[in-house]
Protein backbone atom coordinates (compact mmCIF):
# COMPACT_ATOMS: atom_id res chain seq x y z
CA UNK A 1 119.65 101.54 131.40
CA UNK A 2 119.66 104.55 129.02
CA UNK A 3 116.25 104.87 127.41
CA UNK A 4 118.27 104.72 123.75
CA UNK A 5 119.91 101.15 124.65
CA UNK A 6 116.68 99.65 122.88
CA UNK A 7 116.55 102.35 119.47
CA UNK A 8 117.87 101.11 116.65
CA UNK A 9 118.35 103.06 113.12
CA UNK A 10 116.51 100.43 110.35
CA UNK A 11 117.64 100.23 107.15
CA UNK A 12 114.13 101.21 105.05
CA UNK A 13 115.51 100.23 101.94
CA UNK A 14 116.61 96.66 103.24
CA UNK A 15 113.24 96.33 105.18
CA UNK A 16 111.06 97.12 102.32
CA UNK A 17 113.00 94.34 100.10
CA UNK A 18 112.50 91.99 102.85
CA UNK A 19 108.49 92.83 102.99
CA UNK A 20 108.01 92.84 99.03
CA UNK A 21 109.74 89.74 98.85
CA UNK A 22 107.90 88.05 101.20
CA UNK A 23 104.28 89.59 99.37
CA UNK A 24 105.74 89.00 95.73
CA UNK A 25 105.09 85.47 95.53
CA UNK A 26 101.70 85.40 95.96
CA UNK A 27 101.19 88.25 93.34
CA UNK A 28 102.71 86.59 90.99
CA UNK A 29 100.34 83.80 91.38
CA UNK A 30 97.41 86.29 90.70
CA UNK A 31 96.22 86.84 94.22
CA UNK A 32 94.68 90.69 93.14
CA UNK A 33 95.09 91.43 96.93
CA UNK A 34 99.14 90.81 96.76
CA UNK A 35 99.37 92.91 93.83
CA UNK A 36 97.87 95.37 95.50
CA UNK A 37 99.90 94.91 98.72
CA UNK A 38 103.40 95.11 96.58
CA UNK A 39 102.10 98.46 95.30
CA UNK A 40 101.38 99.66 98.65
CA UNK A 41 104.70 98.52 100.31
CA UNK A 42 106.90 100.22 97.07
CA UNK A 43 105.15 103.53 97.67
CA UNK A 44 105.12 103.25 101.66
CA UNK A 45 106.83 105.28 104.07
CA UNK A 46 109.40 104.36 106.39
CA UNK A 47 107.07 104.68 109.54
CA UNK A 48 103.91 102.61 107.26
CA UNK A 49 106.97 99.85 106.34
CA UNK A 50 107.95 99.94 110.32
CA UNK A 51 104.03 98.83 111.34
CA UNK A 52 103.75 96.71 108.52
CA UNK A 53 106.99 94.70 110.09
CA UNK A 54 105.82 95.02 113.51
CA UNK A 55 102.62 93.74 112.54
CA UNK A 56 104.27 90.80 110.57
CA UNK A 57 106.68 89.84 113.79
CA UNK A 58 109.68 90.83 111.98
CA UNK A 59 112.79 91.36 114.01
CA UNK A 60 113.92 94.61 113.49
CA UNK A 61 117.49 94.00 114.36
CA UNK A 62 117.90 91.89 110.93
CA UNK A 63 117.03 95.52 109.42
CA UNK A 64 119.95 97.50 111.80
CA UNK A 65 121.39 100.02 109.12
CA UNK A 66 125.31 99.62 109.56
């Protein structure tokens, strides 16, 4: 198997949607810390959105850029 089988090119932009939207609601509830995390994830960069997803369990495949 060729070692770049597994690589995939993510599509930030869609990714960091998918993360703020799953934060938002709580911020807008007045959990402080959500606000805070929104902030963070608008301002992150690709490879901080990329552990935040891992970390989360996301699927990175739903992110493939086409």
């Amino acid at each position: 198997m060729n070692q770049r089988d597994d690589v995939i090119r993510v599509d930030v932009e869609r990714l960091r949607a998918a993360l703020v939207e799953e934060t938002g609601p709580a911020a807008f509830v007045g959990s402080p810390f959500a606000m805070a995390d929104v902030v963070a994830l608008e301002s992150a960069s690709p490879q901080e959105l990329l552990a935040e997803a891992e970390r989360r369990g996301y699927d990175m495949r739903r992110f493939e850029a086409r």
